[in-house]
Protein backbone atom coordinates (compact mmCIF):
# COMPACT_ATOMS: atom_id res chain seq x y z
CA UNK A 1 -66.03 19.92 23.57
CA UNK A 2 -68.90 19.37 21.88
CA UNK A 3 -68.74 17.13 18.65
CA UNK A 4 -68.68 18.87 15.36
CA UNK A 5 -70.89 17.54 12.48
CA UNK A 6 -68.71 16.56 9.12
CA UNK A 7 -69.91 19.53 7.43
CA UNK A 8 -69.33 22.13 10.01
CA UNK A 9 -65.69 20.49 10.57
CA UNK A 10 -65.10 20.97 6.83
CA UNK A 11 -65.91 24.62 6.65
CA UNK A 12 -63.99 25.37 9.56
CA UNK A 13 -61.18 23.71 8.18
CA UNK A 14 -61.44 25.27 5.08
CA UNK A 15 -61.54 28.85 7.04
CA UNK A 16 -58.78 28.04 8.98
CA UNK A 17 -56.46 27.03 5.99
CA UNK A 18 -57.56 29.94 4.24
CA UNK A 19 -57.78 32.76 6.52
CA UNK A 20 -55.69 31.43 9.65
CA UNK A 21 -52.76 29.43 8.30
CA UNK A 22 -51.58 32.88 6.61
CA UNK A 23 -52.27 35.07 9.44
CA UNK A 24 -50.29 32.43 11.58
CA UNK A 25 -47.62 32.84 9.28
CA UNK A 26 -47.43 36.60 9.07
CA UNK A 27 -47.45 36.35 12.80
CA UNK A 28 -44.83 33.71 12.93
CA UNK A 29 -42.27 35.04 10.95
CA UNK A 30 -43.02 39.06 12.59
CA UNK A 31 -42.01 37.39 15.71
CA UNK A 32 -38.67 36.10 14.15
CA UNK A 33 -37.61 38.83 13.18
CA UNK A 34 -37.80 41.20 16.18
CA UNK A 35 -34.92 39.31 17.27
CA UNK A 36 -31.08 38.81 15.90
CA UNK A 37 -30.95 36.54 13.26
CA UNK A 38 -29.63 32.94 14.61
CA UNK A 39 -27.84 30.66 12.74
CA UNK A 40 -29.24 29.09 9.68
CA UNK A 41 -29.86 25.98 11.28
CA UNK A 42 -31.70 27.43 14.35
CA UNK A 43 -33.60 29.49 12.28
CA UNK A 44 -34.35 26.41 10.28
CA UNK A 45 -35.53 24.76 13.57
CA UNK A 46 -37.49 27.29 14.61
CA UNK A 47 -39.45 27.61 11.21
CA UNK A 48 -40.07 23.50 11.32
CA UNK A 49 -41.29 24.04 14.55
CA UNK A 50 -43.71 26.87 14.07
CA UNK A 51 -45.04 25.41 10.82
CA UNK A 52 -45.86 21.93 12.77
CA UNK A 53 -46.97 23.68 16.47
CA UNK A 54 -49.92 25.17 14.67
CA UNK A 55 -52.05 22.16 13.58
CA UNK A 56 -51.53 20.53 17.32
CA UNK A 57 -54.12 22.59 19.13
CA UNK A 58 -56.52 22.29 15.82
CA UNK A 59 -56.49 18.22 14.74
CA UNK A 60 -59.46 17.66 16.08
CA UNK A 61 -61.14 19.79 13.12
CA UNK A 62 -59.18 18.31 10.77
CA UNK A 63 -59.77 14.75 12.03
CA UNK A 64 -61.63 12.57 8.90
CA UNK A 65 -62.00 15.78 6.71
CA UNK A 66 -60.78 14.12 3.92
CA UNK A 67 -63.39 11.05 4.25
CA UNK A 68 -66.61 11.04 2.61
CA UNK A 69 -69.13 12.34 5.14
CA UNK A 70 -71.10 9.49 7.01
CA UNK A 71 -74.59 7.66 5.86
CA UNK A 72 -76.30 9.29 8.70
CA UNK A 73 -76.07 12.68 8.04
C-alpha cells in the first residue's frame, strides 16, 4: 500500500471516526441482536471484542495522527 501523506491520514481518520465508527456500531450491535440474547458476560465479551476488532484492519491510518506533521511537508 502506498504511503499516505500526514494530512491525507488525518482526514481519513477524522472520516472514519466520524462517519464509520457509528455505522460500525449500528452494524455491530444489528448483528447482536438477530440472535438470542447470551449471558451478560458473553454479551460483554462480544461487545469488547467488536469495539477493539475494528481499529485492527485500520492502524495504519491512525499511525502518528496525533504527532505534529513532519518538517518536510
Amino acid at each position: 500500500m502506498p504511503e499516505l501523506s500526514h494530512k491525507t491520514r488525518r482526514r481519513l481518520s477524522l472520516l472514519v471516526l466520524i462517519v464509520g465508527l457509528p455505522v460500525y456500531i449500528v452494524v455491530a450491535s444489528t448483528i447482536v441482536t438477530l440472535f438470542e440474547r447470551p449471558p451478560i458476560l458473553v454479551e460483554l465479551a462480544i461487545y469488547v471484542a467488536l469495539g477493539v476488532l475494528w481499529a485492527f484492519p485500520l492502524r495504519f491510518v491512525f499511525k502518528g495522527v496525533g504527532r505534529e506533521a513532519p518538517p518536510e511537508e
